[in-house]
Every structure is written in C-alpha cells, then in structure tokens.
N, C-alpha and C. Protein backbone atom coordinates (compact mmCIF):
# COMPACT_ATOMS: atom_id res chain seq x y z
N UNK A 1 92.26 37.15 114.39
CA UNK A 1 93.49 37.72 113.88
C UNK A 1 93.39 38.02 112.38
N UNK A 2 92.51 37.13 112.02
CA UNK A 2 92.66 37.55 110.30
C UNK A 2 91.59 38.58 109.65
N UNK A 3 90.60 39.13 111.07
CA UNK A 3 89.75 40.33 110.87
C UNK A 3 90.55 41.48 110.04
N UNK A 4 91.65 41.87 110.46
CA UNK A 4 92.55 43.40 110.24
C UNK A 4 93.21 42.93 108.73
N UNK A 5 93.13 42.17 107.93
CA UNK A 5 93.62 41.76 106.84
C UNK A 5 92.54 42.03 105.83
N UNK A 6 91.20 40.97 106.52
CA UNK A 6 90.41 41.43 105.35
C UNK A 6 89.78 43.41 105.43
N UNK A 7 89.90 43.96 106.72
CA UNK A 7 89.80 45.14 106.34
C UNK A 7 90.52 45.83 105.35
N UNK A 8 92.15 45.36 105.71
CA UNK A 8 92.61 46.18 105.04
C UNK A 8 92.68 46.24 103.58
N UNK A 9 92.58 44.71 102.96
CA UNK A 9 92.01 44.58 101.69
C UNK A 9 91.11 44.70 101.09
N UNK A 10 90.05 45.74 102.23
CA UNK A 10 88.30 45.95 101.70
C UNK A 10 87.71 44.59 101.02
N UNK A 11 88.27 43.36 101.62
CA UNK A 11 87.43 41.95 101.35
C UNK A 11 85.95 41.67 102.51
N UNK A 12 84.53 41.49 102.04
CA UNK A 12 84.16 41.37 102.52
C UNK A 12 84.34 40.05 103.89
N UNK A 13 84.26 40.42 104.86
CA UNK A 13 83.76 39.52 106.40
C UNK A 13 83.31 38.38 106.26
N UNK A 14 82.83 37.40 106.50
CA UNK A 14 81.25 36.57 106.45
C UNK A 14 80.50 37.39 107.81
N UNK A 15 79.14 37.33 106.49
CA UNK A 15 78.04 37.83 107.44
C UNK A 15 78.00 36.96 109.06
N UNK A 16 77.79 35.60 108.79
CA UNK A 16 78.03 34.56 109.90
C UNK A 16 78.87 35.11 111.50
N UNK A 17 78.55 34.83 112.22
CA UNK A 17 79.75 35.17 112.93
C UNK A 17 80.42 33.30 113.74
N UNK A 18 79.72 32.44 112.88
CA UNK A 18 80.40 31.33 113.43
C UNK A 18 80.82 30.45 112.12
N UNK A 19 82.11 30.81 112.03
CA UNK A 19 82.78 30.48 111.32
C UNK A 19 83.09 28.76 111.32
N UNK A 20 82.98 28.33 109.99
CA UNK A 20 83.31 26.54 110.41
C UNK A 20 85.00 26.47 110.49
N UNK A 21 85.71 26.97 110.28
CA UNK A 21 87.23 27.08 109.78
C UNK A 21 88.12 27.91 109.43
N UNK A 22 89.04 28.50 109.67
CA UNK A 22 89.99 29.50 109.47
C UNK A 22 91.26 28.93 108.86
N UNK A 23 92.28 29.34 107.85
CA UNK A 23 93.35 29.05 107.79
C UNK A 23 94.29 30.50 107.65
N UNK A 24 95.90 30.47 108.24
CA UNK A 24 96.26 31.80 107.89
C UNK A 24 97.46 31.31 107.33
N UNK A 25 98.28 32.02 106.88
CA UNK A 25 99.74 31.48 106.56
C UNK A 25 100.81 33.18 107.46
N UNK A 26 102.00 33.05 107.98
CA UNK A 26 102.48 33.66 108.06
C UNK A 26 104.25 33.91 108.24
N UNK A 27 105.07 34.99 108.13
CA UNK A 27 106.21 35.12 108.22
C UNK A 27 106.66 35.35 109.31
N UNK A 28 107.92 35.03 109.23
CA UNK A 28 108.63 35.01 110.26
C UNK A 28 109.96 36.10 110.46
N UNK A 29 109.70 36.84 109.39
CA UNK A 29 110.53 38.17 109.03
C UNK A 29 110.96 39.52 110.15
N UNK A 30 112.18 39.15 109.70
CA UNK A 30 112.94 40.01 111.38
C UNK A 30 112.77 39.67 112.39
N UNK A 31 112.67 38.58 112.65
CA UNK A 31 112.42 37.93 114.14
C UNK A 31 110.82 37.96 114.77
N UNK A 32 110.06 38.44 114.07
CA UNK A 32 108.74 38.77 114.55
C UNK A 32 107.85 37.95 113.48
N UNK A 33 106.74 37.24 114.11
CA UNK A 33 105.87 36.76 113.06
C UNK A 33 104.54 37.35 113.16
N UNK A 34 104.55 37.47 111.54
CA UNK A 34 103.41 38.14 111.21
C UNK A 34 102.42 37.62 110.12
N UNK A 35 101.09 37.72 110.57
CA UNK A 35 100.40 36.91 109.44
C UNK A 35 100.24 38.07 108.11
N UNK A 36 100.33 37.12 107.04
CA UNK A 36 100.32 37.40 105.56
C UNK A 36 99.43 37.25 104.94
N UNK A 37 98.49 36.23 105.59
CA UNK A 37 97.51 35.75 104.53
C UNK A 37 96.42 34.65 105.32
N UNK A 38 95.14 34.83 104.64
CA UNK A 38 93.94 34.12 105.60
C UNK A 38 93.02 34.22 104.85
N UNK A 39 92.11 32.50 105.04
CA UNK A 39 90.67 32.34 104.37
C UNK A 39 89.82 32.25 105.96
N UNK A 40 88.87 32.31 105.80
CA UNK A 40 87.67 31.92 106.43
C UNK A 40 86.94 31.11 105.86
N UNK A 41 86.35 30.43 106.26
CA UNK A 41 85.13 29.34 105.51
C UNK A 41 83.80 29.76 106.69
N UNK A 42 82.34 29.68 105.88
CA UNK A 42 81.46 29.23 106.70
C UNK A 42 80.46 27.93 106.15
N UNK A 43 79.60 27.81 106.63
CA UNK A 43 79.35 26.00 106.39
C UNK A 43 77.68 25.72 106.34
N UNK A 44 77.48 25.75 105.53
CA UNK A 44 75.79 25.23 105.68
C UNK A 44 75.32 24.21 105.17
N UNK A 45 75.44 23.24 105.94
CA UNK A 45 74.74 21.70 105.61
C UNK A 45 76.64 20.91 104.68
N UNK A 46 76.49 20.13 103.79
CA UNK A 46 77.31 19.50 103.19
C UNK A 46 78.37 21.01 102.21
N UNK A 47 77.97 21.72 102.22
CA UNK A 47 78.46 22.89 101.32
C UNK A 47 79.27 24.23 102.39
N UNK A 48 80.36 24.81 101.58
CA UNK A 48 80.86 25.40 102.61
C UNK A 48 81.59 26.90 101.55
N UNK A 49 80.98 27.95 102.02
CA UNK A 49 81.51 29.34 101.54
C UNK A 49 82.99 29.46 101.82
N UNK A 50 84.09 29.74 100.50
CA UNK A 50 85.57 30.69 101.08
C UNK A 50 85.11 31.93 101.45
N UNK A 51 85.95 32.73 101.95
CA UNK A 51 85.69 33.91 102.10
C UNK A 51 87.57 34.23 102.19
N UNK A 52 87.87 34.94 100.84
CA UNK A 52 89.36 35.28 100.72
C UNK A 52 90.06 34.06 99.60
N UNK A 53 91.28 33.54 99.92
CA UNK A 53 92.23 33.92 100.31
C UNK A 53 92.26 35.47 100.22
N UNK A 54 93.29 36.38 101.47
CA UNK A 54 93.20 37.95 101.67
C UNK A 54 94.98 37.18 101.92
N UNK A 55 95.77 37.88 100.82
CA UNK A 55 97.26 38.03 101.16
C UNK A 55 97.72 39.08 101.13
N UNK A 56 98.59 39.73 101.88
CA UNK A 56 99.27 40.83 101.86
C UNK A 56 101.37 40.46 101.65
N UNK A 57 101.21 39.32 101.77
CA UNK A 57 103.08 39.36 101.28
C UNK A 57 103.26 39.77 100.16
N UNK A 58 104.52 40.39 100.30
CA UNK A 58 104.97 40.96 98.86
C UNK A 58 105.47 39.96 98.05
N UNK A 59 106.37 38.96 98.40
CA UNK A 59 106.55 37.72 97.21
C UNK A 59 105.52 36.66 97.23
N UNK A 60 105.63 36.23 96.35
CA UNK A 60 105.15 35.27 95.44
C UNK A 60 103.66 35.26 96.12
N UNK A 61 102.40 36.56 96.22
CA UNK A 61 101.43 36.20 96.56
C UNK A 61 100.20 34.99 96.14
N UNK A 62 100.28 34.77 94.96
CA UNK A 62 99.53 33.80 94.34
C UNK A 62 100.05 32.70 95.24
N UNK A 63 101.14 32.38 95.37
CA UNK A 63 101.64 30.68 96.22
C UNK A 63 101.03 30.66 97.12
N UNK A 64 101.09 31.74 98.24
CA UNK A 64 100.47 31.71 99.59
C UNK A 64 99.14 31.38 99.35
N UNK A 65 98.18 32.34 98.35
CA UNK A 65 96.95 31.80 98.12
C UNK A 65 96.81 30.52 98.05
N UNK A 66 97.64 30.21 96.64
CA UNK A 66 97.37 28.42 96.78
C UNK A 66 97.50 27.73 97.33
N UNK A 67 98.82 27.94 98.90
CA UNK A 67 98.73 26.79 100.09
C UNK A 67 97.63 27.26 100.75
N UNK A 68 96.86 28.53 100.89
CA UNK A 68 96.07 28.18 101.79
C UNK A 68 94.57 27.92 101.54
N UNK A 69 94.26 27.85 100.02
CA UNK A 69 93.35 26.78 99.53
C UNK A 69 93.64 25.41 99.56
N UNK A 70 94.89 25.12 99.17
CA UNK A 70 95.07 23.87 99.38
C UNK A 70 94.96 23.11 100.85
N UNK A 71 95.27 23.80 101.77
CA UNK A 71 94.64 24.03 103.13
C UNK A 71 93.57 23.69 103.78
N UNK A 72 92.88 24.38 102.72
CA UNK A 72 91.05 24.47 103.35
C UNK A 72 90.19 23.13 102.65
N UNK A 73 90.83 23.15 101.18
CA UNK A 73 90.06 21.79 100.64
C UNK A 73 90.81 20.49 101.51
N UNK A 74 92.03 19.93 101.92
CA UNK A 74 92.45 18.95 102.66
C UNK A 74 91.08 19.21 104.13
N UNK A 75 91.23 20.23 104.62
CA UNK A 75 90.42 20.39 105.75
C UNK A 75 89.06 20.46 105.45
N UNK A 76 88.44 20.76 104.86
CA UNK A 76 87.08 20.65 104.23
C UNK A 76 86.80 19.68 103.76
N UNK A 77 87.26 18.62 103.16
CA UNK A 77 86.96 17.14 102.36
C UNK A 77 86.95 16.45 104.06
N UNK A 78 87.54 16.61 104.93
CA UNK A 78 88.06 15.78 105.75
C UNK A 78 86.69 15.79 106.81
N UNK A 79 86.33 17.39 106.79
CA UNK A 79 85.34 17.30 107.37
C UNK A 79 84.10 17.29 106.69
N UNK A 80 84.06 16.41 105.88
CA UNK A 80 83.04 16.22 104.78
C UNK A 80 81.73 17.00 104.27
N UNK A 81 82.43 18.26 104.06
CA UNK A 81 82.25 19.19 102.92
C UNK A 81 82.09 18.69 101.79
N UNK A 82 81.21 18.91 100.86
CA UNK A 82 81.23 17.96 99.54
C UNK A 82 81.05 19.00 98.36
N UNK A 83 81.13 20.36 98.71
CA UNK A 83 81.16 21.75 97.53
C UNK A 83 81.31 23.05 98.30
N UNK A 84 82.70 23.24 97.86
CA UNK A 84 83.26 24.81 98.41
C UNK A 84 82.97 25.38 97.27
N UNK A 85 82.31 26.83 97.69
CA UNK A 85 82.23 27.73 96.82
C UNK A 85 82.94 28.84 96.99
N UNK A 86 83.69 30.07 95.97
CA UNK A 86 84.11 30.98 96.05
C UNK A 86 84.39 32.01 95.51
N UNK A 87 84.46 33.27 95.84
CA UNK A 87 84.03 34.27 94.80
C UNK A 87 85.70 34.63 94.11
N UNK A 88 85.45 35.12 92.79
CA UNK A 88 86.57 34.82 92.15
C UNK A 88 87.57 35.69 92.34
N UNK A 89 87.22 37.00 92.83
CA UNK A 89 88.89 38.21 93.47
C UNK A 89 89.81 38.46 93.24
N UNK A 90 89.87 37.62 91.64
CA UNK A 90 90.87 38.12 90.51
C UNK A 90 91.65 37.04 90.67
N UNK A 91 91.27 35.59 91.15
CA UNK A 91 92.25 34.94 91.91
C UNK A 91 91.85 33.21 91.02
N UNK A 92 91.24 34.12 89.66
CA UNK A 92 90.94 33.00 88.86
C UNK A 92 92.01 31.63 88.59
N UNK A 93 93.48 32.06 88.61
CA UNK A 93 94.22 30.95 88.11
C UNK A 93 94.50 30.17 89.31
N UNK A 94 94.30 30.64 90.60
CA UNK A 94 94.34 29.22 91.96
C UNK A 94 92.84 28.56 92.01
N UNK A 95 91.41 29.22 91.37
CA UNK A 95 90.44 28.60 91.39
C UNK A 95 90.83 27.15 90.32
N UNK A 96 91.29 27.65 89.28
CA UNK A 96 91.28 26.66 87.93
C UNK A 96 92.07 25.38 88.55
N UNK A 97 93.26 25.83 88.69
CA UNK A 97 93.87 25.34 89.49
C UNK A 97 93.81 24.16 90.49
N UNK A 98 92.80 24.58 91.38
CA UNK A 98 92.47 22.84 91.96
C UNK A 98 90.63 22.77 91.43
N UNK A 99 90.70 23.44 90.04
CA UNK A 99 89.45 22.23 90.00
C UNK A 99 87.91 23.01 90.21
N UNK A 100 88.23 24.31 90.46
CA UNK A 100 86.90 25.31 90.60
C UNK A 100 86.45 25.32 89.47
N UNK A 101 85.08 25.44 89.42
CA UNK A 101 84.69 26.29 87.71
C UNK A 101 83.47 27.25 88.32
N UNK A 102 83.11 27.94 87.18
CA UNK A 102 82.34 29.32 87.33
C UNK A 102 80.86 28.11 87.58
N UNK A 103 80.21 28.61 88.19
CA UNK A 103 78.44 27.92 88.71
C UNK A 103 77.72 29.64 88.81
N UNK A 104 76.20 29.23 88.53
CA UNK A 104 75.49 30.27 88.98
C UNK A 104 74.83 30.43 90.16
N UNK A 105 74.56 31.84 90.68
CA UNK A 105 74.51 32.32 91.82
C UNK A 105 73.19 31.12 92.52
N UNK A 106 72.54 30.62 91.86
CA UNK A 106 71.06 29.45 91.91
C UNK A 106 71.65 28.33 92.83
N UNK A 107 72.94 28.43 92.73
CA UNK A 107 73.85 26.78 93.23
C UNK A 107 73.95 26.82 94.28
N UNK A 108 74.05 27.92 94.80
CA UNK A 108 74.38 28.44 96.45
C UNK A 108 73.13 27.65 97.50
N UNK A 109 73.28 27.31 98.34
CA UNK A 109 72.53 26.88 99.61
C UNK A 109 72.09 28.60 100.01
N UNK A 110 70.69 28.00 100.63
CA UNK A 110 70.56 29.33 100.96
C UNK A 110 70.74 30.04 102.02
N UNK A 111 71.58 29.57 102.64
CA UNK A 111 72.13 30.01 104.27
C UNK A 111 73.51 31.16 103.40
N UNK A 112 74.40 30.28 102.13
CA UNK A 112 75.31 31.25 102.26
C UNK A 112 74.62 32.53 100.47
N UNK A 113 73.88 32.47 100.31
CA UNK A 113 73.44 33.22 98.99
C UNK A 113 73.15 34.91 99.83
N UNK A 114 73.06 35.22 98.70
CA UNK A 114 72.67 36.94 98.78
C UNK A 114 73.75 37.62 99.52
N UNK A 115 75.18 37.40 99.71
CA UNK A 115 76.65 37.94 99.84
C UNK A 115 76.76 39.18 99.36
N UNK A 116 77.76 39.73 99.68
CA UNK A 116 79.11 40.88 98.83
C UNK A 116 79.36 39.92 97.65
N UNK A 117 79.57 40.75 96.68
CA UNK A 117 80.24 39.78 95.55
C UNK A 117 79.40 39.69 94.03
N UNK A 118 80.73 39.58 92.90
CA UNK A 118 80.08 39.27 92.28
C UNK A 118 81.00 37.87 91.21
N UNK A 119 80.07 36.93 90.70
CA UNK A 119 80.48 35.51 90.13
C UNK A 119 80.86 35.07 91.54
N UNK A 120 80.59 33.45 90.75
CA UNK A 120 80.88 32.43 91.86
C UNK A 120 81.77 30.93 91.01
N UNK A 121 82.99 30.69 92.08
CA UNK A 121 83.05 29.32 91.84
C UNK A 121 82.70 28.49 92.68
N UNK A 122 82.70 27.09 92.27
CA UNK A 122 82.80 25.97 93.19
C UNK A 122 83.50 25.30 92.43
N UNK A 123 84.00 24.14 93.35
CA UNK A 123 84.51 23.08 93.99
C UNK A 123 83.63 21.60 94.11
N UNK A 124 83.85 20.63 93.39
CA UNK A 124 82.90 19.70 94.13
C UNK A 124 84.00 18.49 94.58
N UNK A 125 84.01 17.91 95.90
CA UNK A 125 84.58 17.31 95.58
C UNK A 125 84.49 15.70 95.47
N UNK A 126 85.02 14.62 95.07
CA UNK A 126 84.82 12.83 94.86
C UNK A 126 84.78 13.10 93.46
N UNK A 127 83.93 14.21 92.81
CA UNK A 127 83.80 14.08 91.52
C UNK A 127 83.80 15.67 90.54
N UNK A 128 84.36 15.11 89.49
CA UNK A 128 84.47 16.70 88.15
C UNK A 128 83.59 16.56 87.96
N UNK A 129 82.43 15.88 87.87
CA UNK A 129 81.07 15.84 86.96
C UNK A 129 80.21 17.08 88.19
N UNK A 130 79.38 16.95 87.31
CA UNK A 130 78.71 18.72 87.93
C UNK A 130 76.97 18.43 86.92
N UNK A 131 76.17 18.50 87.57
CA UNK A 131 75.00 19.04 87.09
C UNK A 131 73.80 19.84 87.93
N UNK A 132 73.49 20.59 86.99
CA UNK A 132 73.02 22.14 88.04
C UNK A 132 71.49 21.25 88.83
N UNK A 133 71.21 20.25 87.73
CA UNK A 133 69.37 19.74 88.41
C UNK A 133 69.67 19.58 89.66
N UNK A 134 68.22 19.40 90.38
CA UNK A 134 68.47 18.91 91.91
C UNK A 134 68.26 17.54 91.44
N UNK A 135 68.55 16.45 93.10
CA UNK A 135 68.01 15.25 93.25
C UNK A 135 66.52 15.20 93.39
N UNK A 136 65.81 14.00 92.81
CA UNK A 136 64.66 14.07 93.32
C UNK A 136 64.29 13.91 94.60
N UNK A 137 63.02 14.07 95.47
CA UNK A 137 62.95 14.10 96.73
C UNK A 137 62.00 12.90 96.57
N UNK A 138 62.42 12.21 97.79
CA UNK A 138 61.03 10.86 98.56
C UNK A 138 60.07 11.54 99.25
C-alpha cells in the first residue's frame, strides 16, 4: 500500500524486495481512510536502512513524519536493530530530533550501500557515542 506514495513523491523504493518493516500513518477524512504517510525499513545484520518517511497530508506534515520515525525506532530497538540509517529528504529537523547525525557513506553495511541518494544519517542506538573505527576481529 505504501508503493503509490513513494511513486508519487519520486522517493526512491528499496532495491530489496524483502522488507524487515513497514510503518504508515493514515486519515480518516470524510468517512474514508486513507493513508498519508509511510517508511519502509530494510535490514542487514544488526543495522537497518529508512527508506522515507513519504507524507502527503496537508497539515502538520513534519508531525506525521515524526510519529512515524518514532514508530520505526520503538520497533527497530525492539527488534534489536542497533543503527538505523537514513537519507536526509530535507527532513533534517525530525533526523536531529531523535538523535540522527550526518555519518559517511563508508558506515553503511554493505548489503544496504550504493542506493538512490545523496548524505546519510544514522541513528545508534543504547548509546550517543559514535566512532567511525571498526572493532578488532579474533
């Protein structure tokens, strides 16, 4: 259902076609409900791509964005996701917001790298601390 949204907002798809998670938000305007707004997530290993928020309501679009990030990180921590990443879509003040900051394209897992898009945030979550090194390996 939330395919015809991101068309119509020319937001890229995920390449993926198995999505780990969907969230949509929608109205209930004139007796008919209609969706307004939808992320997709896809998922590789502990790390998990947004793809959107894509809103089309006319009020207060930023809110809808932010419940339905707020959405995806409750549902993503839960399913122990430990770094959402997402591309920024002008939608910088709901990234700041819960806690995104700008990372370089290097940070990405490589299941979700080489996208549509350009800049990236993430998300980490248990902790604000952030460093780009890897762990060492045994």
């Amino acid at each position: 259902m939330a395919r015809p949204l991101f068309d119509f907002a020319a937001a890229p798809w995920p390449a993926s076609a198995d999505l780990a998670l969907s969230w949509g938000a929608s109205t209930a305007a004139g007796g008919a409900e209609r969706l307004v707004g939808a992320v997709v997530v896809e998922r590789s290993g502990p790390a998990m791509m947004l793809h959107g928020p894509v809103v089309v309501a006319e009020t207060d679009p930023l809110e809808v964005a932010s419940q339905l990030v707020a959405a995806v990180l409750d549902h993503a921590t839960a399913a122990g996701a430990v770094t959402l990443f997402a591309r920024p879509q002008s939608l910088d003040r709901v990234w700041v917001r819960f806690g995104f900051i700008p990372v370089p394209e290097s940070t990405l897992p490589p299941d979700l790298a080489g996208r549509e898009g350009a800049g990236l945030y993430a998300w980490r979550g248990g902790s604000a601390l952030w460093t780009l090194r890897e762990a060492p390996r045994d």
